[in-house]
N, C-alpha and C. Protein backbone atom coordinates (compact mmCIF):
# COMPACT_ATOMS: atom_id res chain seq x y z
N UNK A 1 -4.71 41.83 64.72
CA UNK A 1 -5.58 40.78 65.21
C UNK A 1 -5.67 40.89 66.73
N UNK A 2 -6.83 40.81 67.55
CA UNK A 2 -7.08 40.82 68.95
C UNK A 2 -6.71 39.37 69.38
N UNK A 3 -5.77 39.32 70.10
CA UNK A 3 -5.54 38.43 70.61
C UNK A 3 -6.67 37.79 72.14
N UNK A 4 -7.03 37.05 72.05
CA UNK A 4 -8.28 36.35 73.44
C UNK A 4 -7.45 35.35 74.02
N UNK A 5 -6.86 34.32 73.46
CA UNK A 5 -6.44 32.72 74.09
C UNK A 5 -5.16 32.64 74.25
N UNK A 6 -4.19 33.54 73.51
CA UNK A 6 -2.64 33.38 73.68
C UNK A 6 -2.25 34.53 74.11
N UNK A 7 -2.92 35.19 75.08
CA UNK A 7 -2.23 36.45 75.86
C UNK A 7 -1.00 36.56 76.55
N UNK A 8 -1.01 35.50 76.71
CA UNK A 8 0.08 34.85 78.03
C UNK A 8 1.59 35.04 77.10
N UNK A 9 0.90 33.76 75.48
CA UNK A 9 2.57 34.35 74.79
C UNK A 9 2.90 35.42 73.87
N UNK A 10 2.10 36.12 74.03
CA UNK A 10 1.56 37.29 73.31
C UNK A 10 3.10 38.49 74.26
N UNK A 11 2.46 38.34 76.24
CA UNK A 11 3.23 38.85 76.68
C UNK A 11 4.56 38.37 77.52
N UNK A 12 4.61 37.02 76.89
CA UNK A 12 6.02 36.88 77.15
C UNK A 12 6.88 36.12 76.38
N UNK A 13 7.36 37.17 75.38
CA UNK A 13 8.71 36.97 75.14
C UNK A 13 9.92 36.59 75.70
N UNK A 14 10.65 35.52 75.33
CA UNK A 14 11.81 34.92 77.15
C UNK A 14 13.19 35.60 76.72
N UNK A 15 13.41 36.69 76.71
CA UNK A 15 15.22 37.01 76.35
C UNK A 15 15.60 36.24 75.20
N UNK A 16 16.25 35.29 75.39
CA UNK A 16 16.66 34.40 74.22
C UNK A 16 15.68 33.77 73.48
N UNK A 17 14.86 33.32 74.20
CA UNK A 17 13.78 32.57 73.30
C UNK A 17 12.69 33.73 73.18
N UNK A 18 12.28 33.23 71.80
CA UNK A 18 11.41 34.46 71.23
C UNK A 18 10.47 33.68 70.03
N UNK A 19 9.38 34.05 69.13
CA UNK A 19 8.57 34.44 68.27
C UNK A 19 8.74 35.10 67.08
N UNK A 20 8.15 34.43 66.62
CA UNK A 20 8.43 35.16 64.44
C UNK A 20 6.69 34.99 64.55
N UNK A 21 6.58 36.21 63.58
CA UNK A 21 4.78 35.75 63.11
C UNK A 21 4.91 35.16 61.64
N UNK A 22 3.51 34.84 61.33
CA UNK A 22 3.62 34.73 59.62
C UNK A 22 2.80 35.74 59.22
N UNK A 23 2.50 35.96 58.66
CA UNK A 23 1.64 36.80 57.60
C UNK A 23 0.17 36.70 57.62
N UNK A 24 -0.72 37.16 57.82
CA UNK A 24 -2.10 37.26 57.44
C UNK A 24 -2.42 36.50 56.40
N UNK A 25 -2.12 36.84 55.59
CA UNK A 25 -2.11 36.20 54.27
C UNK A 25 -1.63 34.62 54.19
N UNK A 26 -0.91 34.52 54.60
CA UNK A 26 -0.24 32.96 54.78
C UNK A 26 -1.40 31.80 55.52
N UNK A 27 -1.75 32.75 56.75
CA UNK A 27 -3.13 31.85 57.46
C UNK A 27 -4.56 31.75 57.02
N UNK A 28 -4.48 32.74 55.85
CA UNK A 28 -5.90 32.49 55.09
C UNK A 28 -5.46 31.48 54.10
N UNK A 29 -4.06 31.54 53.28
CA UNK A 29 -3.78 30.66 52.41
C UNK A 29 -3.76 29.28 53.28
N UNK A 30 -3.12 28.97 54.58
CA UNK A 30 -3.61 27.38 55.10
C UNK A 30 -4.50 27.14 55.72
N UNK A 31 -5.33 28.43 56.08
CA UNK A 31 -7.42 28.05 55.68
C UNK A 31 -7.41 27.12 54.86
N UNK A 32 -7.32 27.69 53.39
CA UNK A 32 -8.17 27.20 52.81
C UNK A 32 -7.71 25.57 51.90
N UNK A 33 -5.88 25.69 52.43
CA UNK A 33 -5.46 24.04 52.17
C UNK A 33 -6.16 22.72 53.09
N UNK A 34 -6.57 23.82 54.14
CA UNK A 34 -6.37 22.44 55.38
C UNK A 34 -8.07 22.23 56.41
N UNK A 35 -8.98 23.17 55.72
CA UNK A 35 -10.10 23.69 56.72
C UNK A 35 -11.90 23.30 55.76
N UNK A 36 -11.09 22.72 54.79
CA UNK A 36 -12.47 22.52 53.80
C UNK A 36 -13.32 23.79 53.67
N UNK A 37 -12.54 24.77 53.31
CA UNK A 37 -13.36 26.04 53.20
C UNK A 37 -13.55 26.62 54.88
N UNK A 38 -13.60 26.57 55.99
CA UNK A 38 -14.07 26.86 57.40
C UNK A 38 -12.59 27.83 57.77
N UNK A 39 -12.94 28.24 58.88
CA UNK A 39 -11.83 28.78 59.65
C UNK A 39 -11.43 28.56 60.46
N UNK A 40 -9.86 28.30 60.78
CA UNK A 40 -8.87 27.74 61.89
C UNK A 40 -9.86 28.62 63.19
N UNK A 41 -9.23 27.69 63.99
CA UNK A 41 -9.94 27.77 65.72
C UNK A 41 -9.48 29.27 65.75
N UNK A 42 -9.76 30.04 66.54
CA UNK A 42 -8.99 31.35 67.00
C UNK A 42 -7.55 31.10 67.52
N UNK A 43 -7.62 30.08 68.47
CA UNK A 43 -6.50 30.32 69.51
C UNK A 43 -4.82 29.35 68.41
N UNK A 44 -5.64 29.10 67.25
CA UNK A 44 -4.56 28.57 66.00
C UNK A 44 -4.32 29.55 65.25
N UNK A 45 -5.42 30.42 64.98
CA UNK A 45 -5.07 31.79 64.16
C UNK A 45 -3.92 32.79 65.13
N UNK A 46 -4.65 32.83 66.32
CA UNK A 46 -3.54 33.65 67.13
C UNK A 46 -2.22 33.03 67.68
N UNK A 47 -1.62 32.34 67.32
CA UNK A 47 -0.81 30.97 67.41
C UNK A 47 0.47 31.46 65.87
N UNK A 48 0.15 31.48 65.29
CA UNK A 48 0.03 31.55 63.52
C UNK A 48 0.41 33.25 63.66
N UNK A 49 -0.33 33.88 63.79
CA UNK A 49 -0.23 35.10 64.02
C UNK A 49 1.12 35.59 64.90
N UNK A 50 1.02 35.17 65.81
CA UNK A 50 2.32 35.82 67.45
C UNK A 50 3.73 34.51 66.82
N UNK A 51 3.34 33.28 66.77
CA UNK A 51 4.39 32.92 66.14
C UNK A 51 4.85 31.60 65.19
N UNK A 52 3.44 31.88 64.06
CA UNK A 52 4.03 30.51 63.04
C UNK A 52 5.27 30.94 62.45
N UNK A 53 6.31 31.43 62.34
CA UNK A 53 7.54 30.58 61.96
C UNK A 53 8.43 30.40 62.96
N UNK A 54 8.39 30.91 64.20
CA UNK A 54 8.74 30.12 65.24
C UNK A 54 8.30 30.71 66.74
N UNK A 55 8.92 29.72 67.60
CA UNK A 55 8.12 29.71 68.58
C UNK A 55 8.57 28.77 69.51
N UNK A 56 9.24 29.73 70.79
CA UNK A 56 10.29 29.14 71.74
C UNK A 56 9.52 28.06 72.67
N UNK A 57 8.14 27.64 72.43
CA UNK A 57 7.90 26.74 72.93
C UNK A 57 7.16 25.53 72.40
N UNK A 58 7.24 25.65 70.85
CA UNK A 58 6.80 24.44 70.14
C UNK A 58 8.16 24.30 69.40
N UNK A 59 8.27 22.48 68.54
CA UNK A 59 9.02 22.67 67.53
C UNK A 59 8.64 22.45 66.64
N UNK A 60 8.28 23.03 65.53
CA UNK A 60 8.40 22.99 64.03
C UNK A 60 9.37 22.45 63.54
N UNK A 61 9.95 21.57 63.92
CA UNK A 61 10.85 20.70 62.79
C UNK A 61 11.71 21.66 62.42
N UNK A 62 12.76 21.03 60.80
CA UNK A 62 13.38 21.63 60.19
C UNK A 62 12.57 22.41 58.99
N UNK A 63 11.22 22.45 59.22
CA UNK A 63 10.49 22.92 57.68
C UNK A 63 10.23 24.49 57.77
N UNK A 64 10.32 25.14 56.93
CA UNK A 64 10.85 26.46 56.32
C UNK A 64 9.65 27.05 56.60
N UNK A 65 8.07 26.20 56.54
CA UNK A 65 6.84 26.84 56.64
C UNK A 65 6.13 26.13 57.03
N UNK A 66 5.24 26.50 57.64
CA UNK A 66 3.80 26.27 58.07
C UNK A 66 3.29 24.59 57.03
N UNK A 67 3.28 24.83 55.87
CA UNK A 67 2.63 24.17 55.06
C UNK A 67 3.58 23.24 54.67
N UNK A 68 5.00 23.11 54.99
CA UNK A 68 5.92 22.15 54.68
C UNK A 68 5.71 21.44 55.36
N UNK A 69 5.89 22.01 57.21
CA UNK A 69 5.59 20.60 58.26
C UNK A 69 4.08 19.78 57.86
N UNK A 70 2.64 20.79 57.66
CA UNK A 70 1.76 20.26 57.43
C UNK A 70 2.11 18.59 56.21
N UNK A 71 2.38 19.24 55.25
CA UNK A 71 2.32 18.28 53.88
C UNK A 71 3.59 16.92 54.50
N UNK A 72 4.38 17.69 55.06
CA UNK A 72 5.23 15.96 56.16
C UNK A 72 4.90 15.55 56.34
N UNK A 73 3.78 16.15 57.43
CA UNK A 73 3.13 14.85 58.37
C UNK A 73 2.10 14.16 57.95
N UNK A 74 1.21 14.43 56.96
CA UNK A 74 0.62 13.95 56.30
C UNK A 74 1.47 13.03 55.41
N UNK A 75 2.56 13.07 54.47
CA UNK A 75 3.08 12.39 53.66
C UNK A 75 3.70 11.00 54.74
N UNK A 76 3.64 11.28 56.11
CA UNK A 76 4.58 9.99 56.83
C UNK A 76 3.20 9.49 57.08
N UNK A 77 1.92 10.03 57.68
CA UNK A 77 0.34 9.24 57.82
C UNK A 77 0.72 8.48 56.73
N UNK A 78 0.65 8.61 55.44
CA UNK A 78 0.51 7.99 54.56
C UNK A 78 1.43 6.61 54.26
N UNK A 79 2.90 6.43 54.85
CA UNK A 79 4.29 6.34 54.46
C UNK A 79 3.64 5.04 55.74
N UNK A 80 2.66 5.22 56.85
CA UNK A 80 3.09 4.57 57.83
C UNK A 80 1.53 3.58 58.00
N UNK A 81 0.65 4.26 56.76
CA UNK A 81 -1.11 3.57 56.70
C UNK A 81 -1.34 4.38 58.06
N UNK A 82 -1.47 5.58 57.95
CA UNK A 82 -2.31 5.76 59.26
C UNK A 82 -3.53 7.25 58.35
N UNK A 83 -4.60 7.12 59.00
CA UNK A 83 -5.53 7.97 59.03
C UNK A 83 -6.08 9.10 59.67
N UNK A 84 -6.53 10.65 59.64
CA UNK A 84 -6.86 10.91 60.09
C UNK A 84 -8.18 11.39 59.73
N UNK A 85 -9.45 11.31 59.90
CA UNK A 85 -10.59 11.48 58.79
C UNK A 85 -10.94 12.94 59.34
N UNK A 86 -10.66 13.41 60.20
CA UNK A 86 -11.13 14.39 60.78
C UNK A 86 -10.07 15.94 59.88
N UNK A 87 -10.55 16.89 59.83
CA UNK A 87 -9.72 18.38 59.51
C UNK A 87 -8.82 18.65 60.64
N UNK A 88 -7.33 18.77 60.82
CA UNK A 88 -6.24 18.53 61.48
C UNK A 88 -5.19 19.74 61.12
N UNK A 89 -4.54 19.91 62.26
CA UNK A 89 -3.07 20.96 62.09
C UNK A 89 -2.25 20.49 62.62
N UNK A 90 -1.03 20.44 62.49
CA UNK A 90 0.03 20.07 63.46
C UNK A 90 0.32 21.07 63.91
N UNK A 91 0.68 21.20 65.11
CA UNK A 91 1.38 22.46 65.63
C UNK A 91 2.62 21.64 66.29
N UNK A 92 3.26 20.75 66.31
CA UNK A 92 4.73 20.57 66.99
C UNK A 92 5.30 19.02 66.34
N UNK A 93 6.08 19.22 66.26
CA UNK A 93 6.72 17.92 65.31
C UNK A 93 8.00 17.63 65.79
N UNK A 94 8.18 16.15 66.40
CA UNK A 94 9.32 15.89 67.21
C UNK A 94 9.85 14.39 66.60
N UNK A 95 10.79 14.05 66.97
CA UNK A 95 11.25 12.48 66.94
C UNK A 95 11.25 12.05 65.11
N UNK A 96 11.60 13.03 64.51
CA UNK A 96 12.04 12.93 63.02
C UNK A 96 11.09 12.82 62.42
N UNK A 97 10.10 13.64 62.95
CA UNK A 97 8.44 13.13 62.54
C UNK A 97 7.62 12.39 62.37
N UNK A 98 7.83 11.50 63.09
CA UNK A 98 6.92 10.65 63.41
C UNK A 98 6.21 10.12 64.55
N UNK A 99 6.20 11.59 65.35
CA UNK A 99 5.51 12.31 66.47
C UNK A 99 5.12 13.45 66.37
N UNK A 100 3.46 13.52 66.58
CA UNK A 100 3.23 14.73 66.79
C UNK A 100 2.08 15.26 67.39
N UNK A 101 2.20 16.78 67.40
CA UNK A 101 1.32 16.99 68.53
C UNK A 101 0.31 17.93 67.12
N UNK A 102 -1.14 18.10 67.51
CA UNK A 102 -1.93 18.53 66.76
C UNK A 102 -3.62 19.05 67.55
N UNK A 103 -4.16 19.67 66.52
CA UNK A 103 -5.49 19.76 67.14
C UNK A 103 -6.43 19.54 65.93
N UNK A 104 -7.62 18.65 66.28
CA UNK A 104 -8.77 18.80 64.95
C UNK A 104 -9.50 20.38 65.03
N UNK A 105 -9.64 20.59 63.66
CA UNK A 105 -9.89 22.15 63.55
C UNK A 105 -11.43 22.35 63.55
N UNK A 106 -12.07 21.69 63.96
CA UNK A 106 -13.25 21.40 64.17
C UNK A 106 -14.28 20.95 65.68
N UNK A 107 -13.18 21.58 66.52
CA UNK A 107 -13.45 21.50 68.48
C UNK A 107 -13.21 22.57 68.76
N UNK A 108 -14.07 23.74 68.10
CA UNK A 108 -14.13 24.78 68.76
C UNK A 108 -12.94 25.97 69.01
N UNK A 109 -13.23 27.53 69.41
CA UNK A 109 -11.62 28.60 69.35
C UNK A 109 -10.67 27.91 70.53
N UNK A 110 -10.58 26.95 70.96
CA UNK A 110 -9.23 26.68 71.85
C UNK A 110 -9.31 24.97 72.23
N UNK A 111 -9.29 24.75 70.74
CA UNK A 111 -8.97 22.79 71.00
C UNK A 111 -8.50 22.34 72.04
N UNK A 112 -8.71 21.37 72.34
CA UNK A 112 -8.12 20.03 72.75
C UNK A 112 -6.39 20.08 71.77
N UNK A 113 -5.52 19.22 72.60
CA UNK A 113 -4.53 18.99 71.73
C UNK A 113 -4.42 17.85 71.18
N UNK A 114 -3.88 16.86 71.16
CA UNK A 114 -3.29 15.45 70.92
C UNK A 114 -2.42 15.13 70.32
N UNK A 115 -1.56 13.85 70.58
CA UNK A 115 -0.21 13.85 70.13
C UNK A 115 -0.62 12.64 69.24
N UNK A 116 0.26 12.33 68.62
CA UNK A 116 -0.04 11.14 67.28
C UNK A 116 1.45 10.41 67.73
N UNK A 117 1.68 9.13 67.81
CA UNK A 117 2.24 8.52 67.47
C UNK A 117 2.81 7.54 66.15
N UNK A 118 3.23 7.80 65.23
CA UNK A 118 2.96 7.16 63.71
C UNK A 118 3.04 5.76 64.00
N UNK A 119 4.51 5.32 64.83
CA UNK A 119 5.14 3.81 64.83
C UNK A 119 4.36 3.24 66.05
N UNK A 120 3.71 3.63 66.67
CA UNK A 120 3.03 2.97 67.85
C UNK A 120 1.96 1.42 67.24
N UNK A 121 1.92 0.85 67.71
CA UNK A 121 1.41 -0.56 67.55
C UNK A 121 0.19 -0.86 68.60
N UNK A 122 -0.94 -0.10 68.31
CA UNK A 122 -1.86 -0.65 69.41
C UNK A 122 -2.18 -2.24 69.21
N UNK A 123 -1.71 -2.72 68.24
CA UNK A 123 -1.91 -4.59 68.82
C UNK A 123 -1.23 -5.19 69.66
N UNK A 124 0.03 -4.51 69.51
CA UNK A 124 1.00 -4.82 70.71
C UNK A 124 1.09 -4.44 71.88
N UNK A 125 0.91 -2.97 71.88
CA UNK A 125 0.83 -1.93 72.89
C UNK A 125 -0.89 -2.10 73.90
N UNK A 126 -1.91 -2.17 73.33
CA UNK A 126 -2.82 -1.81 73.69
C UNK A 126 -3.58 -1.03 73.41
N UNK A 127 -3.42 0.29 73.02
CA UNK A 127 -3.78 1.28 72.99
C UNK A 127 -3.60 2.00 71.49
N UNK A 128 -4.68 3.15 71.46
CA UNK A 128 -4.25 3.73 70.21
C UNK A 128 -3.05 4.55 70.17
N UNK A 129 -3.13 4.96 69.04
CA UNK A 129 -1.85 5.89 68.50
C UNK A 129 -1.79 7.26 68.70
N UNK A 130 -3.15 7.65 68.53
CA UNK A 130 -3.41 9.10 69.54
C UNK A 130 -4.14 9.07 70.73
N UNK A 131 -3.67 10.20 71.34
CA UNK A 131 -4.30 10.26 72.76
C UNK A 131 -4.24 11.98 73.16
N UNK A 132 -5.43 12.27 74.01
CA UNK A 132 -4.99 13.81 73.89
C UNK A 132 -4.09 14.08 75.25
N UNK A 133 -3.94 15.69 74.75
CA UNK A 133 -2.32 15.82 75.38
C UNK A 133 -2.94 16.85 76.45
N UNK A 134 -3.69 17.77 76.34
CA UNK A 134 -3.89 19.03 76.89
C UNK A 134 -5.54 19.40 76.41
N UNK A 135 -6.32 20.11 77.48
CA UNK A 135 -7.56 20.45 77.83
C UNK A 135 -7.89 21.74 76.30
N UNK A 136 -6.34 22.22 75.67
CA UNK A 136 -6.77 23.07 75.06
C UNK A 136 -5.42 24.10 74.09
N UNK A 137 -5.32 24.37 73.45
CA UNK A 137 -4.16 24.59 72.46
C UNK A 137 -3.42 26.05 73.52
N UNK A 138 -4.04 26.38 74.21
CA UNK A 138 -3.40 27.96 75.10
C UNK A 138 -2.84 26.99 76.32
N UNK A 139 -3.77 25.93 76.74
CA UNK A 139 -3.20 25.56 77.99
C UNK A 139 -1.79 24.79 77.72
N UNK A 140 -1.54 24.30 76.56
CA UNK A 140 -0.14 23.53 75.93
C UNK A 140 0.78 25.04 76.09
N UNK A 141 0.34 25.91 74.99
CA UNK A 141 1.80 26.57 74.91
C UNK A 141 1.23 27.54 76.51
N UNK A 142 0.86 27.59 77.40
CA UNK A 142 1.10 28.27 78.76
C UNK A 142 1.95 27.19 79.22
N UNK A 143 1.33 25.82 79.82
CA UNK A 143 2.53 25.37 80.21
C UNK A 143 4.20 25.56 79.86
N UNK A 144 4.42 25.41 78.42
CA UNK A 144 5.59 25.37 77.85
C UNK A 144 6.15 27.27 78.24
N UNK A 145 5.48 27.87 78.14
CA UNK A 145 5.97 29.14 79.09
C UNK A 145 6.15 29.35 80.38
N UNK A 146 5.35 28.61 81.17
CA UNK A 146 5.63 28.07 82.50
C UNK A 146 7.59 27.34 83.15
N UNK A 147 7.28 26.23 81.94
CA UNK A 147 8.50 25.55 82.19
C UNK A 147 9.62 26.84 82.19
N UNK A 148 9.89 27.28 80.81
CA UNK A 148 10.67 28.51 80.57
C UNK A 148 11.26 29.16 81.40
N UNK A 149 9.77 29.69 82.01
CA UNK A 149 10.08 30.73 83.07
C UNK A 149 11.16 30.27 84.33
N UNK A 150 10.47 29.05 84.63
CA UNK A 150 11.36 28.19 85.95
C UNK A 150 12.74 27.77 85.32
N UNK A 151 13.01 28.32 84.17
CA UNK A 151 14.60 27.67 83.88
C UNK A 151 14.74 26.52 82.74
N UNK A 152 13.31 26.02 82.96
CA UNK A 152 13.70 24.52 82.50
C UNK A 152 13.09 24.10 80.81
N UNK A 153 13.50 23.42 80.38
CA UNK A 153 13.35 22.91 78.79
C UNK A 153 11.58 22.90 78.62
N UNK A 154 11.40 24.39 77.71
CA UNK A 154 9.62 24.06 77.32
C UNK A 154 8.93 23.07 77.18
N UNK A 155 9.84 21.69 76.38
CA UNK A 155 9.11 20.30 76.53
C UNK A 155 9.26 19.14 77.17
């Protein structure tokens, strides 16, 4: 696969922290769970590609695959009445899951990000439960290689 949007973690591997890919096959199989027939953004395919099963600057939770964290976070939307009507991926899952960071698969090869809050209370709070995080799914994991580089904790 030609990599265009994740060059950056394409070429840097950090010593200790490092990258697993998944399979070709695996990202056509969560095409077609999660995309209504369409195809993941590029910069999610190449993401998926350099390092869906892991990836020293997102966390994937404790789930074994791609499609485990997916079917979580959906099963806690559900667990918590929350919605998302739009076609969605998670790419980072924090705070026992019921935070997370994601992109709709439907904004183009290098989304927008946004984080979800499940327990957030915009009647109380003000505000909604998502909000976006980053201009674009390369500019998230560059920063988090950024941090790296300077020493310091990717998130």
């Amino acid at each position: 696969m030609e990599i265009e949007y994740l060059i950056y973690l394409k070429d840097n591997p950090s010593g200790n922290w490092s990258v697993e890919p998944i399979s070709l096959q695996e990202i056509v199989h969560l095409e077609k769970l999660y995309t209504n027939g369409n195809s993941f953004p590029k910069a999610l395919k190449e993401l998926l590609f350099l390092a869906g099963k892991y990836c020293y600057v997102l966390d994937y939770g404790v789930f074994e695959s791609q499609q485990q964290m997916q079917d979580f976070v959906r099963s806690e939307m559900v667990d918590e009445n929350r919605v998302i009507t739009r076609p969605f991926f998670a790419v980072d899952v924090y705070n026992s899951g019921d935070q997370f960071i994601f992109i709709y698969l439907d904004e183009g090869d290098d989304p927008p990000t946004y984080e979800a809050h499940l327990y957030h209370d915009p009647m109380r709070d003000g505000g909604d439960w998502i909000w976006q995080v980053t201009p674009s799914l390369s500019a998230l994991i560059n920063h988090g290689i950024d941090r790296v580089k300077q020493g310091r904790n990717p998130f």
